[in-house]
N, C-alpha and C. Protein backbone atom coordinates (compact mmCIF):
# COMPACT_ATOMS: atom_id res chain seq x y z
N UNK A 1 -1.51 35.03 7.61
CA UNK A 1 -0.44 34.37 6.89
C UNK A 1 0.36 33.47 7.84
N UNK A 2 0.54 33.86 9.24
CA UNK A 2 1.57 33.31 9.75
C UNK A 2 0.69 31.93 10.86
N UNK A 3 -0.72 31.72 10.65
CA UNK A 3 -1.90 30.96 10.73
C UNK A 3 -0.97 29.76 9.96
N UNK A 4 -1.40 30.04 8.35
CA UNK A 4 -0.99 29.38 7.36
C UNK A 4 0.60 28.66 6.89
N UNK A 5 1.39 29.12 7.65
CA UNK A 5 2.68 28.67 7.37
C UNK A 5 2.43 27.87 9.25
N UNK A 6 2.15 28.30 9.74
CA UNK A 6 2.03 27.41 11.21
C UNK A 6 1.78 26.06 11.23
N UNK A 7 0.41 25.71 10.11
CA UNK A 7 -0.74 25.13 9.81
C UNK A 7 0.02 23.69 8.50
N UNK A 8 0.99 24.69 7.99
CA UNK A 8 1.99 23.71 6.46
C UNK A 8 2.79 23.10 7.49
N UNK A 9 3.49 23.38 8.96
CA UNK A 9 4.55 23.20 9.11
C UNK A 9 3.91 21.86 10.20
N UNK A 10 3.03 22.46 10.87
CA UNK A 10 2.62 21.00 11.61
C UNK A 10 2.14 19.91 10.52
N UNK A 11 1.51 20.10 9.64
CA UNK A 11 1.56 19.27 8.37
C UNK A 11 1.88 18.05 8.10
N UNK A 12 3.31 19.22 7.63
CA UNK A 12 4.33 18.73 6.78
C UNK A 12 5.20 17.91 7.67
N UNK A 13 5.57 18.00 9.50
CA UNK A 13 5.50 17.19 10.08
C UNK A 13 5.40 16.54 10.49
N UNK A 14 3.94 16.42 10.50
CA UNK A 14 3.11 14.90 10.82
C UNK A 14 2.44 13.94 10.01
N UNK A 15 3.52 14.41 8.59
CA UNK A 15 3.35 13.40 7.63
C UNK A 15 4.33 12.05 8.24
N UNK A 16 3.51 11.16 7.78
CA UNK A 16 4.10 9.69 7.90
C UNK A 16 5.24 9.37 7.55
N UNK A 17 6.43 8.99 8.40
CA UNK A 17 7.51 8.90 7.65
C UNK A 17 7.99 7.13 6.78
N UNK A 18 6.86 6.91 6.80
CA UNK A 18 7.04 5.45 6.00
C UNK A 18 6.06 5.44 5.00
N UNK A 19 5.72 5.79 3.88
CA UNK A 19 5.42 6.18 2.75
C UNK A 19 5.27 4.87 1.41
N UNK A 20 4.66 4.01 1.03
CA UNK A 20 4.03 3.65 0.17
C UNK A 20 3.50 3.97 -1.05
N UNK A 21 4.29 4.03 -2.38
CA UNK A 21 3.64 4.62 -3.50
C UNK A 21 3.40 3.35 -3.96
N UNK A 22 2.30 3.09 -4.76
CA UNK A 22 2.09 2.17 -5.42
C UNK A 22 2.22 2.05 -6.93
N UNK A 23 2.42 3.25 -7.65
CA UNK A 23 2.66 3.69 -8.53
C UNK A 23 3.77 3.46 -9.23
N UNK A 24 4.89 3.84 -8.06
CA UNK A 24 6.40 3.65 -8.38
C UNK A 24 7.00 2.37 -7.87
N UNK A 25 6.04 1.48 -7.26
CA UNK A 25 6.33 -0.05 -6.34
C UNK A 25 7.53 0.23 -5.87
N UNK A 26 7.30 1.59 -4.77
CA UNK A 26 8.32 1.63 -3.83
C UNK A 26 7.91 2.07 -2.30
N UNK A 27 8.56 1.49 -1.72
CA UNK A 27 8.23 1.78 0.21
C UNK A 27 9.38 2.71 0.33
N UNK A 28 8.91 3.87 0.95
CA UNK A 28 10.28 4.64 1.38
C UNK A 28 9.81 5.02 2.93
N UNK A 29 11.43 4.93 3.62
CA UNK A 29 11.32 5.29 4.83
C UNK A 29 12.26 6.52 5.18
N UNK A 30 11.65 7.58 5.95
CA UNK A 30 12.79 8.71 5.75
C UNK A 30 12.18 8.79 7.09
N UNK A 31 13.26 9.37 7.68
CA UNK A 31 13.60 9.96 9.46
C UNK A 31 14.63 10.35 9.96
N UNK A 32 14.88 11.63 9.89
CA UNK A 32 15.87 12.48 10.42
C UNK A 32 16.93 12.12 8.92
N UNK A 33 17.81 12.05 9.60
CA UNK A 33 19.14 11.13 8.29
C UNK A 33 18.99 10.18 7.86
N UNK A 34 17.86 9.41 8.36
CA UNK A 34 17.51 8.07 7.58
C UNK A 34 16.96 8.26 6.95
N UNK A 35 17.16 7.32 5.21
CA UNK A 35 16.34 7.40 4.16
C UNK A 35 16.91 6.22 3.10
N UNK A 36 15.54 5.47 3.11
CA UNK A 36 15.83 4.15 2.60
C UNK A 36 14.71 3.58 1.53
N UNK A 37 15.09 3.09 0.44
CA UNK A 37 13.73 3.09 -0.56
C UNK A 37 13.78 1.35 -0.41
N UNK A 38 13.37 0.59 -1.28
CA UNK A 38 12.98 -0.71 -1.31
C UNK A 38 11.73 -0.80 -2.23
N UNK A 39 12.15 -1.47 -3.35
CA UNK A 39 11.13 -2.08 -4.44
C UNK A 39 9.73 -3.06 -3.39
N UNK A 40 8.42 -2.97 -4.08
CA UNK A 40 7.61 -3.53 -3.35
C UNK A 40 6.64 -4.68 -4.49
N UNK A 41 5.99 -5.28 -4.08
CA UNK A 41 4.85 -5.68 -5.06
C UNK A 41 3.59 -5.25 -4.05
N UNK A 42 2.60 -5.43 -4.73
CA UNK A 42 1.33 -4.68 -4.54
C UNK A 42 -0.15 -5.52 -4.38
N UNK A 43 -1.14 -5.25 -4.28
CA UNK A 43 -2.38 -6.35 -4.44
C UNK A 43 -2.87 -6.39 -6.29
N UNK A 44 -3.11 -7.11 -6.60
CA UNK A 44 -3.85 -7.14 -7.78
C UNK A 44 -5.10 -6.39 -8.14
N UNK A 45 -5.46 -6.65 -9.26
CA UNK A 45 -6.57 -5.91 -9.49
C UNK A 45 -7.80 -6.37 -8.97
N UNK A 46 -7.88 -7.57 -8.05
CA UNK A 46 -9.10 -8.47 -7.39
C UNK A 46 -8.65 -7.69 -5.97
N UNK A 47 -7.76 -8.21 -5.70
CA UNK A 47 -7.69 -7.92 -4.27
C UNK A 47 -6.27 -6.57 -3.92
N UNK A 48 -6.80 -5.29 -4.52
CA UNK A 48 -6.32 -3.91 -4.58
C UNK A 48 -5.38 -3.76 -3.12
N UNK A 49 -4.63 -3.33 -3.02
CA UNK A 49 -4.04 -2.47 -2.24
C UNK A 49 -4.66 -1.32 -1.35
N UNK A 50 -5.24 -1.07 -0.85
CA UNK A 50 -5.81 -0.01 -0.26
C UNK A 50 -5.07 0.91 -0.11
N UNK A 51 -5.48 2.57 -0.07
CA UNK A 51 -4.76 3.46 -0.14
C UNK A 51 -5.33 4.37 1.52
N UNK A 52 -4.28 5.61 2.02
CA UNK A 52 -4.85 5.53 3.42
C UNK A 52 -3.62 5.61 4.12
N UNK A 53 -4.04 6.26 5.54
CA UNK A 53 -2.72 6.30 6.27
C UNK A 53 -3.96 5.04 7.42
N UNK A 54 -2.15 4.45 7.62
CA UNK A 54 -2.96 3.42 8.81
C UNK A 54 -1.16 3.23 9.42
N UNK A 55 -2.35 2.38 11.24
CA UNK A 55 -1.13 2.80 12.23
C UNK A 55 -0.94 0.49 12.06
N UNK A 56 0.55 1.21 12.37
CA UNK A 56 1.12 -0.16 12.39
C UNK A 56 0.92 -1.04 13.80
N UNK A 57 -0.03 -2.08 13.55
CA UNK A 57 -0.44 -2.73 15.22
C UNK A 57 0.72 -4.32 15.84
N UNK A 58 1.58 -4.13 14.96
CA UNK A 58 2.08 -5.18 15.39
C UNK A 58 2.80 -5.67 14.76
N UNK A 59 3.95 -6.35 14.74
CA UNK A 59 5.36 -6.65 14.29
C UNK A 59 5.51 -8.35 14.54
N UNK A 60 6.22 -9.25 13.50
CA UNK A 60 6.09 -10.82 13.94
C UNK A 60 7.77 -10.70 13.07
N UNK A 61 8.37 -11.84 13.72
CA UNK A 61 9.35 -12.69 13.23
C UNK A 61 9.18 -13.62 13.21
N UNK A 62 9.68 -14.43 11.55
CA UNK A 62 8.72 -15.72 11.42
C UNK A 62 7.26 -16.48 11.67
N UNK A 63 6.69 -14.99 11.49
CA UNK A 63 5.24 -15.53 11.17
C UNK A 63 4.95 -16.69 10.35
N UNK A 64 3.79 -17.49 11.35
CA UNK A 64 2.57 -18.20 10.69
C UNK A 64 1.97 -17.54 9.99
N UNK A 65 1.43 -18.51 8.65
CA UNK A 65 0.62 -17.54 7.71
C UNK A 65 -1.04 -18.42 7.55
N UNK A 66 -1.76 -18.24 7.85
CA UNK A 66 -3.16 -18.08 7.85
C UNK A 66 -3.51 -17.81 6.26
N UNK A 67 -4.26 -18.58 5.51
CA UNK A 67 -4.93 -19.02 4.60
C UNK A 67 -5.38 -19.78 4.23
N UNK A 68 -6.87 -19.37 3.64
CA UNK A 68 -7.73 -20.16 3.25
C UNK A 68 -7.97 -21.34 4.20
N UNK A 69 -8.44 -21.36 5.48
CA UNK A 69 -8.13 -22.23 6.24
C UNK A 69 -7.23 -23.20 6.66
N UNK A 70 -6.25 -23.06 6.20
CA UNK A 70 -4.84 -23.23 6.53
C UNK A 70 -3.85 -22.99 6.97
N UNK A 71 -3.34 -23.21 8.13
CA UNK A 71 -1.96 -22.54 9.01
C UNK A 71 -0.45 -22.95 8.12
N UNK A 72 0.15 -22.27 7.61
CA UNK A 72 1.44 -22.16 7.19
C UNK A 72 2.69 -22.11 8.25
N UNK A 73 3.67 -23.05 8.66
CA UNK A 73 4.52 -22.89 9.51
C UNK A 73 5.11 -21.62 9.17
N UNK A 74 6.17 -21.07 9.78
CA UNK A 74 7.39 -19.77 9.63
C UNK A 74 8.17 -20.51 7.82
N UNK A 75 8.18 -19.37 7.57
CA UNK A 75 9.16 -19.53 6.32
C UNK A 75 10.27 -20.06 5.81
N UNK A 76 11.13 -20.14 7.06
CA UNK A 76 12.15 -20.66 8.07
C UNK A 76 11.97 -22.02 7.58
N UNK A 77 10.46 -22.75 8.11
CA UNK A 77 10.23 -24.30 7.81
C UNK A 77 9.70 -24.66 6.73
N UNK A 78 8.64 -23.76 6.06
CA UNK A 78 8.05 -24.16 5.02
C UNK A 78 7.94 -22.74 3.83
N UNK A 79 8.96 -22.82 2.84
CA UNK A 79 9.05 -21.58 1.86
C UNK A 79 7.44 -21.43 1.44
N UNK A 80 6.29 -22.28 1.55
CA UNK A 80 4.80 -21.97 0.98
C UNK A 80 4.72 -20.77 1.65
N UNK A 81 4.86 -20.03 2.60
CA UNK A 81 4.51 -19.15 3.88
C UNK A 81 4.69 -17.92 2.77
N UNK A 82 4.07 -17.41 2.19
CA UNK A 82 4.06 -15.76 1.45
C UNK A 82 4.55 -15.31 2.46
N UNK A 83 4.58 -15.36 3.63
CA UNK A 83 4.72 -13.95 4.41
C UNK A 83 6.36 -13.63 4.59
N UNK A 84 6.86 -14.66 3.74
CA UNK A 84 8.39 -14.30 4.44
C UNK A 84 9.39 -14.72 5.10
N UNK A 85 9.96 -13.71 5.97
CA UNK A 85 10.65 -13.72 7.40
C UNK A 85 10.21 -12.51 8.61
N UNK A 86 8.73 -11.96 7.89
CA UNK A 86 8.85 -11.25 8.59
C UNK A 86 7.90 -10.25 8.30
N UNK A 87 6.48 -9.64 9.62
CA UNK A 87 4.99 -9.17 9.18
C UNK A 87 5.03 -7.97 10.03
N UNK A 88 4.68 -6.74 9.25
CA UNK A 88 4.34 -5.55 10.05
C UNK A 88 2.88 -5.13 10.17
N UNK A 89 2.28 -5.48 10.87
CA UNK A 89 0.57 -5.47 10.86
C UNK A 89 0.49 -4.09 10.74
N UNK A 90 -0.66 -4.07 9.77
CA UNK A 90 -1.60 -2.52 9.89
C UNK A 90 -2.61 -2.71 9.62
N UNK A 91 -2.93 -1.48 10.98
CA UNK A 91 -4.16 -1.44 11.63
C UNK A 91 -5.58 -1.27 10.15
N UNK A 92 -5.74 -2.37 9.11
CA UNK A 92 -6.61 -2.61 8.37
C UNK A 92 -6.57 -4.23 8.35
N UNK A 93 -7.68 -4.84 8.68
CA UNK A 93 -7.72 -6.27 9.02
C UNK A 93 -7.18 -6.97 7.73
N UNK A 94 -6.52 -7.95 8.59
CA UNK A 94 -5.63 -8.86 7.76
C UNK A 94 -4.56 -8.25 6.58
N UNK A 95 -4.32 -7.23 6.83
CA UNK A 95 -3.13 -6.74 5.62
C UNK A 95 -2.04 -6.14 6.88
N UNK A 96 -0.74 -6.19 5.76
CA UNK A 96 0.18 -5.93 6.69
C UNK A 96 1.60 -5.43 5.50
N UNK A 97 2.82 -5.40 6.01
CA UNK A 97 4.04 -5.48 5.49
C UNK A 97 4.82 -6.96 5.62
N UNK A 98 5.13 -7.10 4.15
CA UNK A 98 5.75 -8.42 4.85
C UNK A 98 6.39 -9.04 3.51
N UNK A 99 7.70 -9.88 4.03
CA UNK A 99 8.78 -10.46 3.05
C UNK A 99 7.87 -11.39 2.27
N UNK A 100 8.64 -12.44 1.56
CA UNK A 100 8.02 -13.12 0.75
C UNK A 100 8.32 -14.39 0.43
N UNK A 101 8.03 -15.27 -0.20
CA UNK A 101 8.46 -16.55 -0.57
C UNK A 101 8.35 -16.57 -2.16
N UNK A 102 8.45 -15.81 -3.08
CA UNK A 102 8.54 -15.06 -4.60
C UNK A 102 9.47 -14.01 -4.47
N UNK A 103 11.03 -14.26 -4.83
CA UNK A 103 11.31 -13.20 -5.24
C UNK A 103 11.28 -12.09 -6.22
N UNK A 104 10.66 -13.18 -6.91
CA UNK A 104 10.53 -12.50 -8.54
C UNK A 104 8.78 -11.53 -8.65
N UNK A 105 8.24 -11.73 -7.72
CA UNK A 105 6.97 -11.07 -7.68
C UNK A 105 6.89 -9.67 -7.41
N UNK A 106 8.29 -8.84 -6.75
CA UNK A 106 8.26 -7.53 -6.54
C UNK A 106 8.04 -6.74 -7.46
N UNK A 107 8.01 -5.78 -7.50
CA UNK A 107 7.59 -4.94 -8.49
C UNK A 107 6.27 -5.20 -9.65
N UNK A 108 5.31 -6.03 -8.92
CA UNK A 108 4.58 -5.98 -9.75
C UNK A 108 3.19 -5.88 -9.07
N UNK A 109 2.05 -6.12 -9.85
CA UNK A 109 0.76 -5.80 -8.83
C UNK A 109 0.16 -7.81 -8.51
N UNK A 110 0.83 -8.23 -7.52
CA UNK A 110 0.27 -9.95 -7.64
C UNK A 110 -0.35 -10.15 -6.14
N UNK A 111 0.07 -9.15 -5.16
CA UNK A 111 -0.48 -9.71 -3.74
C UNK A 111 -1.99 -9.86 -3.67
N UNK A 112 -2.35 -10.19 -2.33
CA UNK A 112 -3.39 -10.10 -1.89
C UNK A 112 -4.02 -8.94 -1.65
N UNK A 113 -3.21 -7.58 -1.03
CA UNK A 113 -3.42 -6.57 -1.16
C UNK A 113 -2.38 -6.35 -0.02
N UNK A 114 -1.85 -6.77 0.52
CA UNK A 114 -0.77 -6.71 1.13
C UNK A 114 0.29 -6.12 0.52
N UNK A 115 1.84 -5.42 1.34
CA UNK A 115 2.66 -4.88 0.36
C UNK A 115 3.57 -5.69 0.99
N UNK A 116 4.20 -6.20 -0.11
CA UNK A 116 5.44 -7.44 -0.53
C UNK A 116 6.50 -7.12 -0.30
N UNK A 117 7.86 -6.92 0.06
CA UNK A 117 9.20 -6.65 -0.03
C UNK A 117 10.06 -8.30 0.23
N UNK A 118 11.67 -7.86 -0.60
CA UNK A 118 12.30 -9.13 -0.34
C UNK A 118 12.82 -9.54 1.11
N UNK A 119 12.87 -10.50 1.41
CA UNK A 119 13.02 -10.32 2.68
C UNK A 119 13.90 -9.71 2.98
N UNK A 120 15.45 -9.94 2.72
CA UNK A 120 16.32 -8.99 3.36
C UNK A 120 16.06 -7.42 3.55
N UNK A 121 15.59 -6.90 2.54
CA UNK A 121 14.33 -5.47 2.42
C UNK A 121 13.36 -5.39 4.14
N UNK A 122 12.71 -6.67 4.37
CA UNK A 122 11.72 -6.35 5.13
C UNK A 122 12.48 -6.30 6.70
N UNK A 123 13.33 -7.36 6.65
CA UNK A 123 14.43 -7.15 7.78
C UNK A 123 14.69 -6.06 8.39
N UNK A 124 15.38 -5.35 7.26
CA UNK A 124 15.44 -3.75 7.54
C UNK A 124 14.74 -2.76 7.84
N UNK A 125 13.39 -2.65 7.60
CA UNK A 125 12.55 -2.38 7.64
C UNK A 125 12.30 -2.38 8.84
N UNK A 126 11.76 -3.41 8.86
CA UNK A 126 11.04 -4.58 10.68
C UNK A 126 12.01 -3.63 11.78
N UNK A 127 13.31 -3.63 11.81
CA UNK A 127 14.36 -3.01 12.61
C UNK A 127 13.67 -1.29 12.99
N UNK A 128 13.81 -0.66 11.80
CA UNK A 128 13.64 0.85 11.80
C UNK A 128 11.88 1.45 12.48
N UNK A 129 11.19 0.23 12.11
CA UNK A 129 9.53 0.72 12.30
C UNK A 129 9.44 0.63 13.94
N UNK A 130 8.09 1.08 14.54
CA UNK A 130 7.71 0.89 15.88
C UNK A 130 6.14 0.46 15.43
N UNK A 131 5.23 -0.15 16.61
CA UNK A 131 3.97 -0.09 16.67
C UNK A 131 3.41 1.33 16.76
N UNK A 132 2.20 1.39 16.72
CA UNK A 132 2.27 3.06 16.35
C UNK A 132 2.79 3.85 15.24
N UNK A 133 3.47 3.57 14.49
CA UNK A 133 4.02 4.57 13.48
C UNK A 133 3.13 4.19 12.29
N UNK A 134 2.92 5.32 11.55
CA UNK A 134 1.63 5.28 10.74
C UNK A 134 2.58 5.26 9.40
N UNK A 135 2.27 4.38 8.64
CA UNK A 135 2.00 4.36 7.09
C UNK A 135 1.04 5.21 5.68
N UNK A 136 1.65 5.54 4.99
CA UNK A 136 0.83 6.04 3.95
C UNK A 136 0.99 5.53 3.04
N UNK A 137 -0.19 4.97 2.25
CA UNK A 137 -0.18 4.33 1.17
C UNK A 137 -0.79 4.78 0.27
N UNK A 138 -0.25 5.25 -1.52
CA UNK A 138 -0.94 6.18 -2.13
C UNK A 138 -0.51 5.69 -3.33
N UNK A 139 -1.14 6.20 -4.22
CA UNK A 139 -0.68 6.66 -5.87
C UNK A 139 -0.58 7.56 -6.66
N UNK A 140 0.76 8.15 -7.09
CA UNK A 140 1.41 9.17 -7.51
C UNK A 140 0.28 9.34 -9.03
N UNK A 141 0.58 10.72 -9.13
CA UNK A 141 0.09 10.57 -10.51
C UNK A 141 1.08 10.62 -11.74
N UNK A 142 1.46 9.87 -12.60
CA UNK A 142 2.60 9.84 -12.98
C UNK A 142 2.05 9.18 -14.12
N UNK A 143 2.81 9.24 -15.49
CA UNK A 143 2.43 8.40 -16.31
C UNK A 143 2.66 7.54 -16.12
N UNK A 144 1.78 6.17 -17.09
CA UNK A 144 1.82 4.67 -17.23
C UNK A 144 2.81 4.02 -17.42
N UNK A 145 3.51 4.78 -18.45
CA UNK A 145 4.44 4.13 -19.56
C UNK A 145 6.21 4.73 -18.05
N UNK A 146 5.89 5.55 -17.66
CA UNK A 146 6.75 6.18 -16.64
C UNK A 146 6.76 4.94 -15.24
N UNK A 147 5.90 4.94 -15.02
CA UNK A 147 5.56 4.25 -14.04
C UNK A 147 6.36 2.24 -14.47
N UNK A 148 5.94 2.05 -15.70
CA UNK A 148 6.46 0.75 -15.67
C UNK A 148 7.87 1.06 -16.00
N UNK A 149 8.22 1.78 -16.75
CA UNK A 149 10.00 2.05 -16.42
C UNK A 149 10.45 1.85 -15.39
N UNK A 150 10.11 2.68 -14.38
CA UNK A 150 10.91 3.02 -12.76
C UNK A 150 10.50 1.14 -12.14
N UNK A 151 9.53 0.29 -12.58
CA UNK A 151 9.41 -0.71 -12.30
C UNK A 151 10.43 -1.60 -12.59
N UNK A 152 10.29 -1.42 -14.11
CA UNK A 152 11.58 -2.60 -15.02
C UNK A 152 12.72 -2.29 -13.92
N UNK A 153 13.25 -0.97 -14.15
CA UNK A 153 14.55 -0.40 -13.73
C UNK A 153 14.71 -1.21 -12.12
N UNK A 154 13.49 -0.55 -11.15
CA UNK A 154 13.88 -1.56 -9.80
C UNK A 154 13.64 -3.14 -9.77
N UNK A 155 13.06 -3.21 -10.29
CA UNK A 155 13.18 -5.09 -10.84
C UNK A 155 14.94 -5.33 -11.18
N UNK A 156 15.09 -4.76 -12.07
CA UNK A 156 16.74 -5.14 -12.35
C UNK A 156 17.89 -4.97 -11.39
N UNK A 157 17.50 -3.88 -10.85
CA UNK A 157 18.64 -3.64 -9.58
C UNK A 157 18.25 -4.99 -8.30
N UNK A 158 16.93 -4.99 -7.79
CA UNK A 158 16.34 -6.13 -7.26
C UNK A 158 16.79 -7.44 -7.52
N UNK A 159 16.84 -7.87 -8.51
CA UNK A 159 17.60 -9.02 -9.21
C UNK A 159 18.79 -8.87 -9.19
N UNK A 160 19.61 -8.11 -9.46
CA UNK A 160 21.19 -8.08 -9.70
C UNK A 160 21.50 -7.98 -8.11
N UNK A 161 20.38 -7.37 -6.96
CA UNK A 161 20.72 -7.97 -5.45
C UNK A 161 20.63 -8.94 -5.07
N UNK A 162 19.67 -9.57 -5.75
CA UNK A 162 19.26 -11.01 -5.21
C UNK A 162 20.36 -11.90 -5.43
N UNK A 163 20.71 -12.07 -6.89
CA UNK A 163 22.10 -12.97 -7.91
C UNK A 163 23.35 -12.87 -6.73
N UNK A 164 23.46 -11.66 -6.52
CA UNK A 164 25.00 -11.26 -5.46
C UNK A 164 24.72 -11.85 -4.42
N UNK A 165 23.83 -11.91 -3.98
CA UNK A 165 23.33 -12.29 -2.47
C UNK A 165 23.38 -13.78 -2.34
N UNK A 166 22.68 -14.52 -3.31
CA UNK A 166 22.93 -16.04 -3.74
C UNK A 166 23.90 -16.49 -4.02
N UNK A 167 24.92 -15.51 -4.49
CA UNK A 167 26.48 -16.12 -5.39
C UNK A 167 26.76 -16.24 -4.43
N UNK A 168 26.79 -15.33 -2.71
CA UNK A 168 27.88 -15.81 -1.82
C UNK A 168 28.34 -16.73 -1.23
């Protein structure tokens, strides 16, 4: 027995503390007293989201964005740049964390397979993460009709941040 509670506790420890549901299109980060959620968007049904713990290889401010044979300046210069203000690589080629140039695309399934946040979201984020710290990315089992609620609902709060944030 005391095998088995040994066995839950290293576990339950060395679960990832940056967490990805795709279900609920939310990123949560919890560590020690920190604990911070943030609405996400997701990959589509072409180009899925992958699910999986993976280690974060690398961190950019004002990333270039690479597509389709095309270099995208920083976001900064050219709003075309999907990526943002800002890219947390994980260790699965070419996908990463990263702000956006759509605000209105969160909470829904439109990426590449990449996970989306607004930028001020990814800011925060970018701050709290290290290289090395592993991600989990999953899907709850939850109903459908449940699942697009908790969506609508962070879409609206998302928006009513964005509006405040613009009014200033």
């Amino acid at each position: 027995m005391k095998k088995i509670f040994t066995f839950l506790f290293i576990f339950i420890f060395s679960l990832p503390f940056i967490k990805v549901d795709k279900s609920l299109f939310v990123i949560v980060y919890e560590k020690e007293d920190d604990f911070l959620v943030f609405p996400v968007a997701i990959g589509n049904n072409q180009t899925n989201t992958k699910e999986g713990v993976f280690k974060i290889t690398g961190k950019s401010i004002n990333p270039k964005w690479y597509f389709e044979n095309k270099i995208y300046p920083p976001y900064i210069e050219n709003k075309e740049n999907a990526l943002g203000i800002r890219w947390i690589a994980l260790a699965w080629i070419t996908y990463g964390i990263h702000g956006t140039n759509d605000p209105f695309s969160i909470g829904k399934n439109v990426s590449l397979g990449c996970v989306r946040l607004q930028n001020e979201d990814v800011k925060v984020l970018y701050e709290k993460v290290n290289v090395g710290d592993e991600v989990l990315i999953y899907s709850s089992e939850i109903d459908e009709d449940l699942s697009k609620s908790i969506s609508l609902l962070l879409n609206f709060y998302d928006l009513k941040k964005f509006i405040i944030r613009e009014g200033r």
